[in-house]
Protein backbone atom coordinates (compact mmCIF):
# COMPACT_ATOMS: atom_id res chain seq x y z
CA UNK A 1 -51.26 -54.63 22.40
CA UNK A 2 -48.51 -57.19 22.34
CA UNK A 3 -46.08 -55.25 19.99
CA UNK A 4 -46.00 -52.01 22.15
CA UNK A 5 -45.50 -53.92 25.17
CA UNK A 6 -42.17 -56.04 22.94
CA UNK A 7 -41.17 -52.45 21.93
CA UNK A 8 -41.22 -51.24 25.39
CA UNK A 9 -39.69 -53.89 27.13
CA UNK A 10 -36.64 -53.92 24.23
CA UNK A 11 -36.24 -50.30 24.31
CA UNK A 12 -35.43 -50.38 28.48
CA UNK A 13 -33.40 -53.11 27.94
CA UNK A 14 -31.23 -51.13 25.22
CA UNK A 15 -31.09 -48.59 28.13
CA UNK A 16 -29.64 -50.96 30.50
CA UNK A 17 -27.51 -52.45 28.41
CA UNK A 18 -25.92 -49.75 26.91
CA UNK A 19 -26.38 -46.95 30.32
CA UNK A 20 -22.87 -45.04 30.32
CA UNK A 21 -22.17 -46.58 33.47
CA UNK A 22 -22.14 -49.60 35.83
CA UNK A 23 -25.71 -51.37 36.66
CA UNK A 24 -26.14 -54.43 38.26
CA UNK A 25 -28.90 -55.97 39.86
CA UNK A 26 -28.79 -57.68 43.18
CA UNK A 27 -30.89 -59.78 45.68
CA UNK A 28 -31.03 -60.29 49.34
CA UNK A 29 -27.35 -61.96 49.38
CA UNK A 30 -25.94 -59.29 47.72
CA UNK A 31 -25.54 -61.66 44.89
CA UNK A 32 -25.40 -60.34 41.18
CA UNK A 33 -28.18 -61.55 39.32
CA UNK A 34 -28.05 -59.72 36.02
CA UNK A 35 -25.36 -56.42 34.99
CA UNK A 36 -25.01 -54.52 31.82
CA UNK A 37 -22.66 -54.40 29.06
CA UNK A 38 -20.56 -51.61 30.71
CA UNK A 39 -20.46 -53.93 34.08
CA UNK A 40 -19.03 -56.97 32.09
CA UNK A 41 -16.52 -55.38 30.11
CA UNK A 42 -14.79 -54.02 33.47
CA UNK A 43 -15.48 -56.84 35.97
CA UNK A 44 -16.44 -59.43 33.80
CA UNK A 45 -19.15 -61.57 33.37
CA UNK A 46 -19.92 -62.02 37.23
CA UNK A 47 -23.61 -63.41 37.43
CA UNK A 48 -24.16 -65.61 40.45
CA UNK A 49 -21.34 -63.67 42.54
CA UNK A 50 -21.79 -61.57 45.41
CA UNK A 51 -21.01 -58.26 44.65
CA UNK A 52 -18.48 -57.38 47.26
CA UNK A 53 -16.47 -60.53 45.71
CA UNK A 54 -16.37 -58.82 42.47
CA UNK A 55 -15.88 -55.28 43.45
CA UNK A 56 -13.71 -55.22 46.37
CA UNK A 57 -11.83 -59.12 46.09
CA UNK A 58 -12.99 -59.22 49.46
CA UNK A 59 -14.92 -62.24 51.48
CA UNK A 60 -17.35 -59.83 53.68
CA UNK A 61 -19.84 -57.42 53.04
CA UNK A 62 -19.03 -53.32 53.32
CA UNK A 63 -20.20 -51.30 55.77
CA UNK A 64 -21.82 -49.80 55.35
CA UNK A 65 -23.79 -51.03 51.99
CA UNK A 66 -26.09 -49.40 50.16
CA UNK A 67 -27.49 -52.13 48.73
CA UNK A 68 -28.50 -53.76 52.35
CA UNK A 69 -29.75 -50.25 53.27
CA UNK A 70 -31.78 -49.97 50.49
CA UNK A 71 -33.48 -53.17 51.16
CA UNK A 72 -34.16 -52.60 54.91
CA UNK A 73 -35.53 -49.49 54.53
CA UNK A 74 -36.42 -48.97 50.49
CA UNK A 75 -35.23 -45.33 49.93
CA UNK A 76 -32.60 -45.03 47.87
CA UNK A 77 -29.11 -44.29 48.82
CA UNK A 78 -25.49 -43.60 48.04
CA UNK A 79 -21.74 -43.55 48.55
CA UNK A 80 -18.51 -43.34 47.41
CA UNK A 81 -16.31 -46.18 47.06
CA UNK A 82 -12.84 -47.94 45.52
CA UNK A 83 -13.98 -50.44 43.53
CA UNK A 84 -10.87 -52.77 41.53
CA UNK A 85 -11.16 -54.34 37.57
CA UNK A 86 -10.99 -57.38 37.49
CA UNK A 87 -7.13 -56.54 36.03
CA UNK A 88 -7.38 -55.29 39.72
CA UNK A 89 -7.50 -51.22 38.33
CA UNK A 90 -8.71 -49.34 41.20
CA UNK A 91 -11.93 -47.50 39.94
CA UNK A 92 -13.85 -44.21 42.09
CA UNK A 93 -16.91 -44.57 41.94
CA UNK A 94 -19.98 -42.88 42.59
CA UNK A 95 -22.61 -45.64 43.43
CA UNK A 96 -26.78 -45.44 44.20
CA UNK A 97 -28.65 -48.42 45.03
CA UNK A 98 -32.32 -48.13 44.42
CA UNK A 99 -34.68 -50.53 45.10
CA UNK A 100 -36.92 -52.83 42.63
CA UNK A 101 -40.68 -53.62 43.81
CA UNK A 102 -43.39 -56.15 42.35
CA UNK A 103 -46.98 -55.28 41.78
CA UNK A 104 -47.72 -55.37 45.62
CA UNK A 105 -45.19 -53.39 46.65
CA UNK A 106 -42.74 -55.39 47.92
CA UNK A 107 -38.54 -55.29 47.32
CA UNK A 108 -37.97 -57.50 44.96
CA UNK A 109 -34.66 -56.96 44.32
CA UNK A 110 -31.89 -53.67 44.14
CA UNK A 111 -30.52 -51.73 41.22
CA UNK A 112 -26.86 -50.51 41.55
CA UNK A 113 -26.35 -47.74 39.53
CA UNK A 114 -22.16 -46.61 39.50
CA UNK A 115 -20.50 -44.30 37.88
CA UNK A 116 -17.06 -44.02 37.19
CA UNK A 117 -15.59 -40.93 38.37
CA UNK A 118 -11.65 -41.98 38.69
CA UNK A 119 -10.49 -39.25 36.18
CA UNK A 120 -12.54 -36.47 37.95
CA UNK A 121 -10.62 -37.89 41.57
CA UNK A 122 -7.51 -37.77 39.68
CA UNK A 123 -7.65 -33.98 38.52
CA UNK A 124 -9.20 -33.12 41.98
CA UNK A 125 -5.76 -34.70 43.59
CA UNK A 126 -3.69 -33.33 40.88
CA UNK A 127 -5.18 -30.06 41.51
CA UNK A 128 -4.62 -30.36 45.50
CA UNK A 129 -1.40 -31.51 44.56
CA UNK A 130 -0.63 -28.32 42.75
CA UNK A 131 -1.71 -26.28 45.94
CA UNK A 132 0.41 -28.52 48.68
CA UNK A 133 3.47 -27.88 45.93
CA UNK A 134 3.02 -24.52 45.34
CA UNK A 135 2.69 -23.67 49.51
CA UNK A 136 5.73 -25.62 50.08
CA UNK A 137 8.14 -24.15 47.52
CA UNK A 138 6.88 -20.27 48.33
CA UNK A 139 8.08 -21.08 51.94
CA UNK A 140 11.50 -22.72 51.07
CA UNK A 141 11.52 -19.83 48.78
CA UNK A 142 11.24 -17.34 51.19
CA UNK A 143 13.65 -19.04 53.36
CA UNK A 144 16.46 -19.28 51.21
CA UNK A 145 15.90 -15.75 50.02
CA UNK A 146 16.18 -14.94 53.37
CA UNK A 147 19.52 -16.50 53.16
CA UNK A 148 20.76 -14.41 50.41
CA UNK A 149 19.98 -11.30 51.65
CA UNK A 150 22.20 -12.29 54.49
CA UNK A 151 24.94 -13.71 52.70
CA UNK A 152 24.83 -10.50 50.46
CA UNK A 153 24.28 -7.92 53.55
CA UNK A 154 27.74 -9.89 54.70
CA UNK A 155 29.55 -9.28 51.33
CA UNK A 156 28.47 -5.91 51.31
CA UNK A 157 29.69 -4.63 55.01
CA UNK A 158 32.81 -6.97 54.68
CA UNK A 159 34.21 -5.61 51.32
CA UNK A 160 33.30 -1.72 52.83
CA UNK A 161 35.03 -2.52 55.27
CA UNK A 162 37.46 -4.73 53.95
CA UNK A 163 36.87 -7.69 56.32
CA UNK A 164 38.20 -10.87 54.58
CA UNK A 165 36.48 -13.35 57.10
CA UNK A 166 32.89 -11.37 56.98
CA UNK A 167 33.30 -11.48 52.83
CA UNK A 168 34.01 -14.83 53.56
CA UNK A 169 31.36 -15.91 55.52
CA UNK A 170 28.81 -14.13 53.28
CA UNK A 171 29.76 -16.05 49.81
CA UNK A 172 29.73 -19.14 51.62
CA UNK A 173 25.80 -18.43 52.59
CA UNK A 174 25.36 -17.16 48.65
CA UNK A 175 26.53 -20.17 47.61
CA UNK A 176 25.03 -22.44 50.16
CA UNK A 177 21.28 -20.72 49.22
CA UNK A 178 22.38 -21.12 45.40
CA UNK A 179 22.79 -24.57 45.72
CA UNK A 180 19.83 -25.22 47.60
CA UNK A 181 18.25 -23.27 44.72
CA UNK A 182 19.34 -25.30 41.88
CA UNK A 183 18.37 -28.32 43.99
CA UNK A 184 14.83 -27.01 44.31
CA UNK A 185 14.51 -26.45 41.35
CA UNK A 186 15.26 -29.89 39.77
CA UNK A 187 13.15 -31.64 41.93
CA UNK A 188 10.14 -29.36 40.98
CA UNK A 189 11.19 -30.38 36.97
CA UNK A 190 11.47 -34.15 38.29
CA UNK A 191 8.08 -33.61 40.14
CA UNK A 192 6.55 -31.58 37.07
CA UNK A 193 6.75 -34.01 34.34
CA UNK A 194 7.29 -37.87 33.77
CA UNK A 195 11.24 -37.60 33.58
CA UNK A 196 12.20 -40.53 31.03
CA UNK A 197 15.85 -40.99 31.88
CA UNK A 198 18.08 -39.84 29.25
CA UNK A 199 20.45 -43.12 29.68
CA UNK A 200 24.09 -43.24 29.34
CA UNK A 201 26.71 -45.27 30.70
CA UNK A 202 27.53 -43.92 35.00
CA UNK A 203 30.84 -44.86 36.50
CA UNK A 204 29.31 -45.76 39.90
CA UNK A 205 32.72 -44.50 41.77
CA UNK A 206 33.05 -40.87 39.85
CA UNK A 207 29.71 -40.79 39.93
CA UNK A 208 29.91 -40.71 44.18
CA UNK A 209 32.70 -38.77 44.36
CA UNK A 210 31.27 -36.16 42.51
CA UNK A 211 28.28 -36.01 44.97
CA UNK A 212 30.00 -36.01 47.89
CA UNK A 213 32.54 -33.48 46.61
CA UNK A 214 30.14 -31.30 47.19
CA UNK A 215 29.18 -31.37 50.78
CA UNK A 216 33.08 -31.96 51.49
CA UNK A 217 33.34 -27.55 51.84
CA UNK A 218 30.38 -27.48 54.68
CA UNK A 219 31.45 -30.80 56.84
CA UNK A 220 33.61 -28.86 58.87
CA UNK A 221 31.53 -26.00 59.37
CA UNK A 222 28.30 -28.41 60.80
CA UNK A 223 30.29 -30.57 62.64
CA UNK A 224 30.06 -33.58 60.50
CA UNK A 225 32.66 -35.70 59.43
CA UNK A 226 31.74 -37.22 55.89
CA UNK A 227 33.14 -40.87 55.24
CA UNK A 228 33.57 -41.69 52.16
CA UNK A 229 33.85 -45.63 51.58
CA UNK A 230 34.03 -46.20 47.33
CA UNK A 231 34.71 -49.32 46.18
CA UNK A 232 37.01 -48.37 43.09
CA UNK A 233 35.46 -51.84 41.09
CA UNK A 234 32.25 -50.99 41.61
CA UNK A 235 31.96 -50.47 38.00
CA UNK A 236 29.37 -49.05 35.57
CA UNK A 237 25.35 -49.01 35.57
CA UNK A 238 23.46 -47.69 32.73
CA UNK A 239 21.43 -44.77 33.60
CA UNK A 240 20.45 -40.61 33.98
CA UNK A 241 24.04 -39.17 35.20
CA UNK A 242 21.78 -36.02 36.31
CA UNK A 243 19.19 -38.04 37.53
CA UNK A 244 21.12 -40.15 40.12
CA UNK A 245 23.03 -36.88 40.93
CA UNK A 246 19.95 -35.74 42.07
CA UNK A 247 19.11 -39.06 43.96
CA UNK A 248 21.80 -38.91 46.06
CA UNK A 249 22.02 -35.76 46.79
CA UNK A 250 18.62 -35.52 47.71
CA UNK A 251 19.54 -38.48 49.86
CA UNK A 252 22.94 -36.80 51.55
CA UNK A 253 20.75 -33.83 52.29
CA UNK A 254 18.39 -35.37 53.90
CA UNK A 255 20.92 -37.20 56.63
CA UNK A 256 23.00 -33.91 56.70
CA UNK A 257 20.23 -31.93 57.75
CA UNK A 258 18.94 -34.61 60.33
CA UNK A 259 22.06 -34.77 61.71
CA UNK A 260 22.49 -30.76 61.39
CA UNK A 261 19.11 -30.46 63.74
CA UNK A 262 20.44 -32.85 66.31
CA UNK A 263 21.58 -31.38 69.46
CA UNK A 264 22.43 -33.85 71.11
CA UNK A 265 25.48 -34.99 70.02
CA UNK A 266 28.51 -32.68 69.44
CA UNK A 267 29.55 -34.69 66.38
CA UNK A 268 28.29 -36.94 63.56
CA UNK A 269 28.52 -38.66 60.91
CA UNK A 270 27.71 -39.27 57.37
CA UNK A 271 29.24 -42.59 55.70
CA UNK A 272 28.38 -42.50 51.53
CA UNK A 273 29.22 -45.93 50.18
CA UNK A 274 28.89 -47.81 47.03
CA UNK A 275 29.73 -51.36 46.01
CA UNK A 276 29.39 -53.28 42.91
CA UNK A 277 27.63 -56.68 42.30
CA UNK A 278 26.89 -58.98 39.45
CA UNK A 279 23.93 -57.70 38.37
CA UNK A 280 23.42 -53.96 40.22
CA UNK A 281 25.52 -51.15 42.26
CA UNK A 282 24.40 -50.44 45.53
CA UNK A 283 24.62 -47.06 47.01
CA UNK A 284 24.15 -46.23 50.83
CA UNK A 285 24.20 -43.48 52.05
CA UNK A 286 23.75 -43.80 56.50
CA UNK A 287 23.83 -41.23 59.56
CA UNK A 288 24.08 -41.25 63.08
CA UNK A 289 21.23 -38.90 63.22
CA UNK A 290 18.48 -39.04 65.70
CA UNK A 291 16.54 -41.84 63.50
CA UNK A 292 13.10 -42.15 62.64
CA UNK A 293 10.24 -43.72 64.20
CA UNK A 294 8.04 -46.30 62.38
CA UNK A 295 4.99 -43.58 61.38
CA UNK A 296 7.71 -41.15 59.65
CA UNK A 297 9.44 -44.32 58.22
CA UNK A 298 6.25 -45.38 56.39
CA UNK A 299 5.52 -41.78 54.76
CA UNK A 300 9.17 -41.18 54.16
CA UNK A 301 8.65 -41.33 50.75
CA UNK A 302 5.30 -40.09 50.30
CA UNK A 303 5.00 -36.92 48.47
CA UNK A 304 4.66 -33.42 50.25
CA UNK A 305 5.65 -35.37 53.95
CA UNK A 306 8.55 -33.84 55.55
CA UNK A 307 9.58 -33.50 59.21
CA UNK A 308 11.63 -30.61 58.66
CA UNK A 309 8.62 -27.84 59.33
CA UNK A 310 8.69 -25.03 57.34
CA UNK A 311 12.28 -25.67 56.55
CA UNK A 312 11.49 -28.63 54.21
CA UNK A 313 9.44 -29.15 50.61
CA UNK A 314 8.62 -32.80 51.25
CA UNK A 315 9.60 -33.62 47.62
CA UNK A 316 12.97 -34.73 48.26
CA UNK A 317 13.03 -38.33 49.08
CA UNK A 318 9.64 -38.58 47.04
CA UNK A 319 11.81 -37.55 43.84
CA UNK A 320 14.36 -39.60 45.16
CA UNK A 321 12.41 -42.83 45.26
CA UNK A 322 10.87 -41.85 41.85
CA UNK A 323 14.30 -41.52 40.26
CA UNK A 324 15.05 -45.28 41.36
CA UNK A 325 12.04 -46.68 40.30
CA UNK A 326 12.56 -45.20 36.74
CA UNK A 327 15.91 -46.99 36.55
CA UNK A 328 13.99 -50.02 37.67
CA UNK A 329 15.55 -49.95 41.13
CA UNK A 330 14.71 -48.99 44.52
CA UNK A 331 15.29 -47.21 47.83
CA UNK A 332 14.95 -48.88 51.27
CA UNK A 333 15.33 -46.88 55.01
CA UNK A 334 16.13 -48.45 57.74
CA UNK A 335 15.97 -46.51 60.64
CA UNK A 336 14.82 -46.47 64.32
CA UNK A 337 14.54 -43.28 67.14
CA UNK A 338 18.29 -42.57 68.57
CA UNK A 339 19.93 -44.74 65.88
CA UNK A 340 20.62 -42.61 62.61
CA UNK A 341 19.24 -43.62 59.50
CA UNK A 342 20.51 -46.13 56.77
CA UNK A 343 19.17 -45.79 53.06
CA UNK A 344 19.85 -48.30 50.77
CA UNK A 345 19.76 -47.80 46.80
CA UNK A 346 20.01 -50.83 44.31
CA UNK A 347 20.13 -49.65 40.73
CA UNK A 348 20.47 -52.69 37.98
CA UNK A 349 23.35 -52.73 35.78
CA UNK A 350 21.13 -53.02 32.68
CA UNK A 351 18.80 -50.25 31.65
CA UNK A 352 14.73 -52.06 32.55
């Protein structure tokens, strides 16, 4: 009878060892007291530990744990958690703790059973992603389509009846929707796909110039008086000349618009600055908007936020800040309520 029972026992230990997911085997004190192959190669070889040390680099228990659960009561139980490698990953996964009893009945110890489910979270947040896109660009659309049919309705009537400032007044809204257009569009290609810069060598001064040459028409017509402060030896960066266009653009847009929806001040300003250092440019671009408060500050830059209603995609500053970090770089805001806005973009010299 001995040979079955060898057989047996080796076979179920094959199946723990090699189970396509994490196992691990705890007692009272939530300590680890034996884990499968699949366990060790992602957390490592963490016998003796507690298992909220190992999976969550934390010194306390969850709450609440399945594992304790499982022990106080014996039925088996579940949930959902963020669990880090011990290269400090983060890992979704789906864990069950089910308890182990001795010949009387009694818990002798818990099985944790997890399975990884990260890529499944990632295509369910890619696919929400998708949805939150694809609602926020048919609304811009619509607005700005909106905008040409007015702009057009105005060239129509005004060259009927040849009214210069009504012709006038209706290319200026065709090409102020256009823009906005082409804008849209480039963040949705920046958003779409992994954009590896296509690097070249960016006069930091032309490069400004050029951006701001283009809100230079409408600064008038919002009340807004652009200030343009370019250090001429600011000097050259290596980098996306598109890309950055797009940066700070995306940048300018979003100050002229806060300072466009402000009421209540009869004039602003927008100061676009950039000054050269050793080993980076800096580029600022600052309002006298009505500011942000700390809540909007901290999801400034998250993808799909915006403050602008209807009016706004929430990809702007999102593609902004990714455009930064690809040149190694970065963005910071300052800002607080009734005191405009101040972003601050340091690009390195030298391609990362």
């Amino acid at each position: 009878m001995e040979l079955p029972i060898r057989e047996s026992q080796e076979r179920y230990r094959l199946l723990f060892q090699e189970a396509p997911c994490y196992i691990s085997i705890q007692d009272r004190d939530l300590r680890i007291v034996e884990a499968n192959r699949r366990f060790r190669e992602d957390f490592g070889d963490q016998v003796g530990r507690k298992c909220f040390e190992v999976y969550k680099h934390r010194d306390k228990a969850c709450a609440p744990c399945p594992v304790q659960q499982t022990f106080h009561d014996g039925q088996t139980h579940h949930s959902e958690e963020v669990v880090l490698s011990r290269d400090g990953e983060p890992i979704n996964v789906l864990v069950y703790a089910a308890a182990l009893r001795d010949a009387e009945g009694r818990i002798q110890s818990v099985m944790e059973m997890s399975a990884n489910i990260t890529e499944i979270r990632q295509l369910q947040s890619q696919l929400e992603s998708i949805g939150l896109l694809v609602g926020a660009i048919s609304h811009s659309i619509k607005g700005l389509l909106t905008g040409l049919d007015g702009g057009r309705y105005l060239l129509s009537t005004g060259l009927k009846k040849k009214d210069e400032s009504r012709v006038e007044r209706g290319w200026s809204m065709v090409q102020r929707n256009v823009d906005q257009i082409r804008g849209l569009v480039l963040n949705i290609l920046f958003y779409a796909r992994d954009h590896e810069p296509e690097w070249k060598i960016v006069c930091a001064p032309r490069l400004l110039r050029e951006v701001t040459g283009l809100f230079e028409g409408k600064a008038q017509e919002n009340h807004i008086e652009l200030i343009k402060d370019i250090e001429s030896d600011a000097g050259e960066f290596e980098g996306d000349p598109q890309a950055m266009r797009s940066l700070l653009v995306n940048l300018l847009e979003n100050s002229w618009d806060a300072c466009s929806a402000d009421e209540a001040k009869p004039q602003h300003q927008v100061r676009a600055r950039v000054r050269g250092f050793p080993e980076h440019v800096e580029f600022e671009i600052e309002d006298d908007g009505p500011g942000m408060d700390q809540e909007t500050r901290e999801k400034a830059f998250t993808l799909f936020f915006t403050s602008k209603g209807a009016k706004g995609t929430g990809l702007g500053l999102f593609i902004s800040n990714k455009i930064a970090q690809a040149h190694g770089g970065s963005i910071r805001l300052e800002s607080e309520v009734d005191k405009g806005a101040r972003f601050l973009v340091t690009i390195p010299r030298k391609r990362p």
